[in-house]
N, C-alpha and C. Protein backbone atom coordinates (compact mmCIF):
# COMPACT_ATOMS: atom_id res chain seq x y z
N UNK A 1 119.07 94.25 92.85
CA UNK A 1 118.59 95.39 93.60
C UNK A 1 117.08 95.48 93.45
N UNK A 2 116.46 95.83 94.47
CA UNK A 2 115.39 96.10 94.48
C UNK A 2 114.64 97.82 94.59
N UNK A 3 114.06 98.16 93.61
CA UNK A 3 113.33 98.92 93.39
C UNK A 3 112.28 99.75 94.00
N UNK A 4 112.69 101.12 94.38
CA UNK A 4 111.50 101.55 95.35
C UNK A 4 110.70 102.80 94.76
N UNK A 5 109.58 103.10 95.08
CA UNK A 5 109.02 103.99 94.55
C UNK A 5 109.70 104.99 94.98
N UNK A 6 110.13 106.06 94.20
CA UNK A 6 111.07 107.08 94.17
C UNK A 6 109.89 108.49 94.74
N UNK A 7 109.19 108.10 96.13
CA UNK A 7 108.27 109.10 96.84
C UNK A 7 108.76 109.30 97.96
N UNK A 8 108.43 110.00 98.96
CA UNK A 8 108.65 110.20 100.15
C UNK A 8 106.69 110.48 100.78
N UNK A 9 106.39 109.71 101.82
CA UNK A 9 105.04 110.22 102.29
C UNK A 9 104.19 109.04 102.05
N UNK A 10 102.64 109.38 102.87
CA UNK A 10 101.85 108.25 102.70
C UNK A 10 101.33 108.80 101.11
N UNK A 11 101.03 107.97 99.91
CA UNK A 11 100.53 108.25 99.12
C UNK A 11 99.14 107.59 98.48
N UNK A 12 98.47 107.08 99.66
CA UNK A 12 97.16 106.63 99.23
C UNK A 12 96.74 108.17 100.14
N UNK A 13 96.87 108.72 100.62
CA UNK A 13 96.51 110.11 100.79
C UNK A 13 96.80 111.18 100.00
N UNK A 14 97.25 110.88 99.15
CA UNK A 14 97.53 112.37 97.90
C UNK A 14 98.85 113.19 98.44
N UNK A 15 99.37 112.56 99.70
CA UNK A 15 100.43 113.15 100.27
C UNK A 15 101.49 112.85 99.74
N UNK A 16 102.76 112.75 98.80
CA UNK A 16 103.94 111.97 98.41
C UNK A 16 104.55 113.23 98.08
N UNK A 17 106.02 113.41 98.10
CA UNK A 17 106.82 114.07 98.12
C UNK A 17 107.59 113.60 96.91
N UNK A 18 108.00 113.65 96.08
CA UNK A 18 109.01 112.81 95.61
C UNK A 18 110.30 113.24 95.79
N UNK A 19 110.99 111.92 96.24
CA UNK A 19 112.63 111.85 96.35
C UNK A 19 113.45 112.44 95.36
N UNK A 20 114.32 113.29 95.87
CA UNK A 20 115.17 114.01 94.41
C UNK A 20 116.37 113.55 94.54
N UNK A 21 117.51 113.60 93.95
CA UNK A 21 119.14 113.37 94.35
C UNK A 21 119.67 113.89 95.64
N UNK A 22 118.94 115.00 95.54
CA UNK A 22 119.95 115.81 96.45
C UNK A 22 119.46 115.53 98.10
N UNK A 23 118.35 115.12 98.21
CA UNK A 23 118.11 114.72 99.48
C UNK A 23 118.93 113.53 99.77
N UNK A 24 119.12 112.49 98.94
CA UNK A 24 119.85 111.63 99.27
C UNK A 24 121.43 111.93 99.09
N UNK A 25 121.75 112.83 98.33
CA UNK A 25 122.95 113.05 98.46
C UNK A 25 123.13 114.35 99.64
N UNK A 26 122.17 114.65 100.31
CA UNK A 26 122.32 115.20 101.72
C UNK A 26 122.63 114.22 102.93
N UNK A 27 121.78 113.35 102.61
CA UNK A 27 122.03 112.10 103.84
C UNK A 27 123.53 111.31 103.52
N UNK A 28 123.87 111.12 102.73
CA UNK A 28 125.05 110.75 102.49
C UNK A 28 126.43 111.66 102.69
N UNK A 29 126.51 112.50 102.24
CA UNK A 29 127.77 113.95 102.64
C UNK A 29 127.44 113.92 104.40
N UNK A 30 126.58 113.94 105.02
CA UNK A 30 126.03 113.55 106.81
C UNK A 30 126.74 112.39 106.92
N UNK A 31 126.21 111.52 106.79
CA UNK A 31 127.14 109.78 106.72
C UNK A 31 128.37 109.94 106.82
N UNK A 32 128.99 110.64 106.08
CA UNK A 32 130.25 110.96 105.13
C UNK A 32 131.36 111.21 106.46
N UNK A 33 130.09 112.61 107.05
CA UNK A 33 131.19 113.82 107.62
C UNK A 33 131.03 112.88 109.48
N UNK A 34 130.16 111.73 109.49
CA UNK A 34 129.95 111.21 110.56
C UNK A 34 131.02 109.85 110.53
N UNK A 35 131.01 109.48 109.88
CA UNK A 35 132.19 108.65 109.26
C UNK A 35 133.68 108.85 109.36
N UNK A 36 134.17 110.10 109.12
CA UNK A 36 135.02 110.71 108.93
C UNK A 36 135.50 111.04 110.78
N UNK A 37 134.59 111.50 111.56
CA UNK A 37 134.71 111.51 112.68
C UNK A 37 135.25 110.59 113.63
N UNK A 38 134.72 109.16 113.42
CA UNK A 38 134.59 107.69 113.75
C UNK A 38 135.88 107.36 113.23
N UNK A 39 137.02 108.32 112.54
CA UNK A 39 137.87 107.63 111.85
C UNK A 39 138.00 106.69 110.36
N UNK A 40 136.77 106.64 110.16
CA UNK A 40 136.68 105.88 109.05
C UNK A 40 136.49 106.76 107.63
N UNK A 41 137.21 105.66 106.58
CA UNK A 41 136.76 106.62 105.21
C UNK A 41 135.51 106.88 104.68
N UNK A 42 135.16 107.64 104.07
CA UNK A 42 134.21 108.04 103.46
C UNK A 42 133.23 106.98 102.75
N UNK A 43 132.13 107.09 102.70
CA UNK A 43 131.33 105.89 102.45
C UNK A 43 131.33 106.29 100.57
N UNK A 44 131.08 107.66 100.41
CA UNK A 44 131.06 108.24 98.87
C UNK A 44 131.87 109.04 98.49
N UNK A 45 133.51 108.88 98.64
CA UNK A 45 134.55 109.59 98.31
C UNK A 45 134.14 110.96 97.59
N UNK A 46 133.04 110.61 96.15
CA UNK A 46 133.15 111.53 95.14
C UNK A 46 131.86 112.09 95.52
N UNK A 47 130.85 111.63 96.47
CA UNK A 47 129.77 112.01 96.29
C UNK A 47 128.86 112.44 95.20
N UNK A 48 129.12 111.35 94.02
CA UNK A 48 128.41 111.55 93.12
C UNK A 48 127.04 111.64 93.14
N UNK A 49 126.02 112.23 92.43
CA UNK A 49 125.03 112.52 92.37
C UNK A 49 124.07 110.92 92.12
N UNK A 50 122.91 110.73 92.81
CA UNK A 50 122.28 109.44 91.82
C UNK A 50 121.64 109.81 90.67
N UNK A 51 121.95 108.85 89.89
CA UNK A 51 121.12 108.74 88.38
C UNK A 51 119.45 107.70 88.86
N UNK A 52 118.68 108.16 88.03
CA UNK A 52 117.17 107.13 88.30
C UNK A 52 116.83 106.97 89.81
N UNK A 53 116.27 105.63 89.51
CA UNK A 53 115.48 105.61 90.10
C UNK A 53 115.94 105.91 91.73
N UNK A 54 115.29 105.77 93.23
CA UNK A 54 116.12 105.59 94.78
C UNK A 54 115.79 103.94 94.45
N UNK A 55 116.41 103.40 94.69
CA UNK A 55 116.58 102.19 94.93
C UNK A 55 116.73 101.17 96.13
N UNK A 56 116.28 99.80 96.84
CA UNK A 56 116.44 99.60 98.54
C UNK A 56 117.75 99.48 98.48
N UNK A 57 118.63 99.57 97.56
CA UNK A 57 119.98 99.10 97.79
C UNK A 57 120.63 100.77 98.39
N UNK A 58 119.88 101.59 98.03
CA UNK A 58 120.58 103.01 98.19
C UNK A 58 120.10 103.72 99.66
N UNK A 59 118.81 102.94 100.51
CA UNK A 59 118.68 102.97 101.98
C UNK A 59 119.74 101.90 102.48
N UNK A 60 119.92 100.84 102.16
CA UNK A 60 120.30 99.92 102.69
C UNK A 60 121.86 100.15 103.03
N UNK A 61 122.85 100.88 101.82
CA UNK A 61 124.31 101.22 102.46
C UNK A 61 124.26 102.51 102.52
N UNK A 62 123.05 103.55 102.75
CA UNK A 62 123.60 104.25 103.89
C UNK A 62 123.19 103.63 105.51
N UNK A 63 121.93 103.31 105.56
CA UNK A 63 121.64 103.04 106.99
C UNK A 63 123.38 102.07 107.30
N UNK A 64 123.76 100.79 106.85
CA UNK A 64 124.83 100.39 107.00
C UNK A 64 126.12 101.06 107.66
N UNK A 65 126.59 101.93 106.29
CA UNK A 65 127.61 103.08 106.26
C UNK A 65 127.39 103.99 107.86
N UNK A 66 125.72 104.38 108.15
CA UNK A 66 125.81 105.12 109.29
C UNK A 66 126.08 104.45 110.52
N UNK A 67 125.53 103.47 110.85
CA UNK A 67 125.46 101.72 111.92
C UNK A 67 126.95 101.82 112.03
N UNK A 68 128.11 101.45 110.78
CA UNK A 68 129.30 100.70 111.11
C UNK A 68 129.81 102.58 111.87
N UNK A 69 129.86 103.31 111.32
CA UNK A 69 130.50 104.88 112.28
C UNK A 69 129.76 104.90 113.56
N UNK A 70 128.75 104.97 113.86
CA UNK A 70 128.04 104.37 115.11
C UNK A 70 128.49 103.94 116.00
N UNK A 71 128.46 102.29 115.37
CA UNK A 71 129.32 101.57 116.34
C UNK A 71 131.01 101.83 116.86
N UNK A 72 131.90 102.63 115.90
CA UNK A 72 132.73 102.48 116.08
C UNK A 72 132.92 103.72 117.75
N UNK A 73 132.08 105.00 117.14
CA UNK A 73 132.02 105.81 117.68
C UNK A 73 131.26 105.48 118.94
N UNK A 74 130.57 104.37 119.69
CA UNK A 74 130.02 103.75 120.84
C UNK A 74 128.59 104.29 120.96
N UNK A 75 128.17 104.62 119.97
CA UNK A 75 126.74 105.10 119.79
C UNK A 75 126.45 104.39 119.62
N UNK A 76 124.72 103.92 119.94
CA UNK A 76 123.89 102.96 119.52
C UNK A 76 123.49 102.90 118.36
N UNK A 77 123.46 101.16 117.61
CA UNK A 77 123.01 100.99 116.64
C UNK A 77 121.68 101.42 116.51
N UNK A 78 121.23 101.94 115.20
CA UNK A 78 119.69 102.43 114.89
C UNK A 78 119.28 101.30 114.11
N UNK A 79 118.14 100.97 114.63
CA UNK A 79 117.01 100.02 114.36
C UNK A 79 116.08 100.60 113.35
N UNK A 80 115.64 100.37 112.22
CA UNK A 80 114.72 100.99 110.87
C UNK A 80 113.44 100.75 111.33
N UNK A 81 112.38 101.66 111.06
CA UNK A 81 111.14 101.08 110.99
C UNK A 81 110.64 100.44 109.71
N UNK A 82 111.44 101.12 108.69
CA UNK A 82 110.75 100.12 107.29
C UNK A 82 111.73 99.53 106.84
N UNK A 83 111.57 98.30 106.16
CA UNK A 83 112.04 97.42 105.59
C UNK A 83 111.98 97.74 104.32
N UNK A 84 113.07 97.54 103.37
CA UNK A 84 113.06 98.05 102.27
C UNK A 84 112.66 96.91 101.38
N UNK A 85 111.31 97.27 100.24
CA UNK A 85 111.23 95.80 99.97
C UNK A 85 110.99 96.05 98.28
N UNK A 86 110.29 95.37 97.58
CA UNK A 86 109.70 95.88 96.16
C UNK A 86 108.77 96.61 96.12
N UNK A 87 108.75 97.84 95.33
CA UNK A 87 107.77 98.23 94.70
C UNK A 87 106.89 98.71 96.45
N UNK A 88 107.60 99.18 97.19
CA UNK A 88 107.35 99.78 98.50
C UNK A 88 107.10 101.07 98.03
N UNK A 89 106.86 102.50 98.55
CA UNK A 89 106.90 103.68 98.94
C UNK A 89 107.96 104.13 99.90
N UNK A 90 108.98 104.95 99.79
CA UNK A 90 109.70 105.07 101.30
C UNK A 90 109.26 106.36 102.06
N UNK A 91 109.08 105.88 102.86
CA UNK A 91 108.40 106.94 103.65
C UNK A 91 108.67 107.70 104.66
N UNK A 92 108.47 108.83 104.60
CA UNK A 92 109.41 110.53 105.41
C UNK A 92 109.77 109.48 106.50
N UNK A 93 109.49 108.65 107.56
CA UNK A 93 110.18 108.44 108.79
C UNK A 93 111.65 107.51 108.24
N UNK A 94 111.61 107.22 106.89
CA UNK A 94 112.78 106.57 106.86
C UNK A 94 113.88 107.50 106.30
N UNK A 95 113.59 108.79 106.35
CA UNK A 95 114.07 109.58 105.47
C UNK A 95 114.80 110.21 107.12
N UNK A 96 114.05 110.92 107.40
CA UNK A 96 113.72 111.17 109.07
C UNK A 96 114.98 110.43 109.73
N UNK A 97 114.66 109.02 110.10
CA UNK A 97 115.50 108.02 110.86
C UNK A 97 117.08 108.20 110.39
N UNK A 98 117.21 108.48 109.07
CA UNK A 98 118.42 108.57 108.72
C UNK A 98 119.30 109.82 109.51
N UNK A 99 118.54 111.31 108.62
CA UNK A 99 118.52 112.47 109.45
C UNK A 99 119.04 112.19 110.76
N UNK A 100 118.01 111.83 111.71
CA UNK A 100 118.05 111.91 113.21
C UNK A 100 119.54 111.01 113.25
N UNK A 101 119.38 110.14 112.65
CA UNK A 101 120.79 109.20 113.29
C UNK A 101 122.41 109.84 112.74
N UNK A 102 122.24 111.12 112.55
CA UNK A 102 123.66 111.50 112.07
C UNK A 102 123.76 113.13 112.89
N UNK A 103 122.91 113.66 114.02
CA UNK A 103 122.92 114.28 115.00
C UNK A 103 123.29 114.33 116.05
C-alpha cells in the first residue's frame, strides 16, 4: 500500500485540511447505501472506523466499490482527476469527486 499525506487541500498554500475518519467513513456508509441500491452488498459491512494513516489503497476501493454500483446501476463510470501515488497530498476535488459520484 501506498501512503498518502493524510491532508485534504493545496498545501504549499498554508491551505490543508486534514483528513479525519469520519470523512472517510462518510464516503463509504454513501458507497454503502449506493451499493445497496444497485443490489449489491455492502462494500464495509461493519463500517469500521480507520485506524492511521488515509492510505491510496483507501481512495482506491472506494472509487472501485462506487464504479462497480455505477455500472451495475447504468450510470456512468467516474473518471478521477488524481492518481493516487506516494507521499502525494489528496486533494478536496478527490474528496469532492467521490461526494458528487454517490448523488
Amino acid at each position: 500500500m501506498v501512503a498518502l499525506q493524510s491532508t485534504i487541500g493545496t498545501c504549499a498554500a498554508g491551505q490543508c485540511t486534514p483528513i479525519q475518519a469520519e470523512h472517510v467513513r462518510d464516503v463509504r456508509r454513501a458507497v454503502n447505501a449506493v451499493r445497496v441500491l444497485a443490489g449489491l452488498p455492502p462494500a464495509w459491512p461493519d463500517n469500521a472506523p480507520l485506524t492511521g494513516r488515509i492510505q491510496a489503497a483507501h481512495l482506491a476501493e472506494i472509487r472501485d466499490a462506487l464504479n462497480q454500483a455505477r455500472g451495475v446501476l447504468g450510470a456512468p463510470l467516474l473518471v478521477f482527476s488524481q492518481t493516487a501515488g506516494f507521499n502525494q497530498f489528496i486533494r478536496a476535488s478527490s474528496m469532492l469527486e467521490l461526494r458528487n459520484g454517490v448523488r
